[in-house]
Protein backbone atom coordinates (compact mmCIF):
# COMPACT_ATOMS: atom_id res chain seq x y z
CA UNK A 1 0.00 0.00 0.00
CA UNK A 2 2.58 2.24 0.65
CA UNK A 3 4.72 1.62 -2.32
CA UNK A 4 1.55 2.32 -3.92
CA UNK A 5 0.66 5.35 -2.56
CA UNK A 6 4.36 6.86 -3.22
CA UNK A 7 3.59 5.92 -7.16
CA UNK A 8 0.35 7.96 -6.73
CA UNK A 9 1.67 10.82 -5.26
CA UNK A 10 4.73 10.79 -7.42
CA UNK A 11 2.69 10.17 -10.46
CA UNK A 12 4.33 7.89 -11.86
CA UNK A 13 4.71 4.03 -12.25
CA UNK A 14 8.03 2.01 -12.10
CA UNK A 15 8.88 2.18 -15.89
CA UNK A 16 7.90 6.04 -16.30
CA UNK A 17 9.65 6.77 -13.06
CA UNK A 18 12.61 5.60 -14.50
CA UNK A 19 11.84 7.37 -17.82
CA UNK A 20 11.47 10.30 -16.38
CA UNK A 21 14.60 10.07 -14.21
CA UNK A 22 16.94 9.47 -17.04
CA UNK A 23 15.41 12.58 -18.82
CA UNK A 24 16.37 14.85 -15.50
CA UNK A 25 13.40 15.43 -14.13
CA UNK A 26 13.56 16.22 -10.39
CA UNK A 27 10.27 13.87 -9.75
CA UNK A 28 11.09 11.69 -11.04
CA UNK A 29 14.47 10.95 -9.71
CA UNK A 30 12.79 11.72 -6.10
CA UNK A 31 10.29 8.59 -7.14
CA UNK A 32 13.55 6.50 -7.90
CA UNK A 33 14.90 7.49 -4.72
CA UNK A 34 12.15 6.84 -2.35
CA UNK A 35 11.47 3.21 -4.16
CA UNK A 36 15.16 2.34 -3.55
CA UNK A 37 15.33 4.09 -0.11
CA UNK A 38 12.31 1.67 0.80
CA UNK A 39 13.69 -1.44 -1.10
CA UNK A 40 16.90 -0.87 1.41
CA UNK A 41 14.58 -0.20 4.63
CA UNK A 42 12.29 -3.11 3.73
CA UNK A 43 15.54 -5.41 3.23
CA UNK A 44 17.00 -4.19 6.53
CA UNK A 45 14.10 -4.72 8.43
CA UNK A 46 12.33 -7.44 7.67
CA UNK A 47 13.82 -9.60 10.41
CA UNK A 48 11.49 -8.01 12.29
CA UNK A 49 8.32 -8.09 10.73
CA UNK A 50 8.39 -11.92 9.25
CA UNK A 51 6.07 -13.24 12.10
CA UNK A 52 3.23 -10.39 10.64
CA UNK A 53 4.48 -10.59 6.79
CA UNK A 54 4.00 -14.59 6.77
CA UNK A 55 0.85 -14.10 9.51
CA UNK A 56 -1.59 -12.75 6.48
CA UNK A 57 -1.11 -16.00 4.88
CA UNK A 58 -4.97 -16.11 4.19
CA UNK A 59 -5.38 -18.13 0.60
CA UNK A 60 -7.08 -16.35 -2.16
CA UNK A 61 -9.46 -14.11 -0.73
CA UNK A 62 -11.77 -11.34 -2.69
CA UNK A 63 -13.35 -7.97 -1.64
CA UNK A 64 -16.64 -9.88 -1.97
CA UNK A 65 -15.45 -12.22 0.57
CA UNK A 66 -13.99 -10.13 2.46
CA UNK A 67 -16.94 -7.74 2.88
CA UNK A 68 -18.98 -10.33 2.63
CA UNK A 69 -21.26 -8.69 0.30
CA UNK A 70 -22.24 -10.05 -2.78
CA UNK A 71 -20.13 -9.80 -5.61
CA UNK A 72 -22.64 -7.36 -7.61
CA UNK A 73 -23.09 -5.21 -4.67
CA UNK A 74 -19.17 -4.29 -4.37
CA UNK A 75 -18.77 -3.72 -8.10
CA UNK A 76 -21.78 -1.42 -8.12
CA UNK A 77 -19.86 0.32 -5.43
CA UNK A 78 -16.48 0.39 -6.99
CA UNK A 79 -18.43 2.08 -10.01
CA UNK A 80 -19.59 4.63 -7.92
CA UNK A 81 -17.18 5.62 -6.39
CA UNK A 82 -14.71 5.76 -9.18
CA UNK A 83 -17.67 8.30 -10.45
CA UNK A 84 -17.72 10.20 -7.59
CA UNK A 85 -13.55 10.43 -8.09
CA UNK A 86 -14.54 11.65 -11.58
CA UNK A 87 -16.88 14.21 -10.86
CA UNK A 88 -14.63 15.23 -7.28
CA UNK A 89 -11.64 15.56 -10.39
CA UNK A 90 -14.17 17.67 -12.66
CA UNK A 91 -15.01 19.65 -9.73
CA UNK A 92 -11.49 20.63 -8.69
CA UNK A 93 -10.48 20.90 -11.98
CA UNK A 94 -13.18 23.64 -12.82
CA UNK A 95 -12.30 25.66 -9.38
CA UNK A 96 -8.67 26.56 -10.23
């Protein structure tokens, strides 16, 4: 999730961040840097979090499951919320 999040925020994915690195742009290279500086933290500690990484061990699970909602009721609410982002987007957009 966090690696995730950084690639959000950063706009960028692995490939582009790399792109965009090698071009000189300063986001880029901070996007490189923060998925290496993690790579190295993640390496150094995970020692201490193998009880909790190995813990989540759960099979293959879905959102459906999970929820335990049917499966048509969480895709009617992934679509509406990824609408909602849409319009939020529009809206924000239009306000600058």
């Amino acid at each position: 999730m966090i690696f995730g999040f950084g690639f959000v925020m950063g706009g960028f994915c692995p490939g582009t961040s790399c792109v965009a690195a090698d071009t000189g742009k300063a986001d880029g290279l901070a996007v490189m840097t923060g998925m290496f500086f993690g790579i190295i933290v993640f390496n150094e500690t995970y020692g201490l979090v193998i009880p909790f990484y190995r813990s989540t061990s759960m099979g293959q699970i879905t959102l459906p499951e999970l929820l335990g909602l049917p499966f048509g009721t969480v895709v009617f609410g992934i679509v509406i919320l990824g609408l909602l982002a849409f319009k939020a987007s529009q809206w924000i957009e239009s306000s600058r």
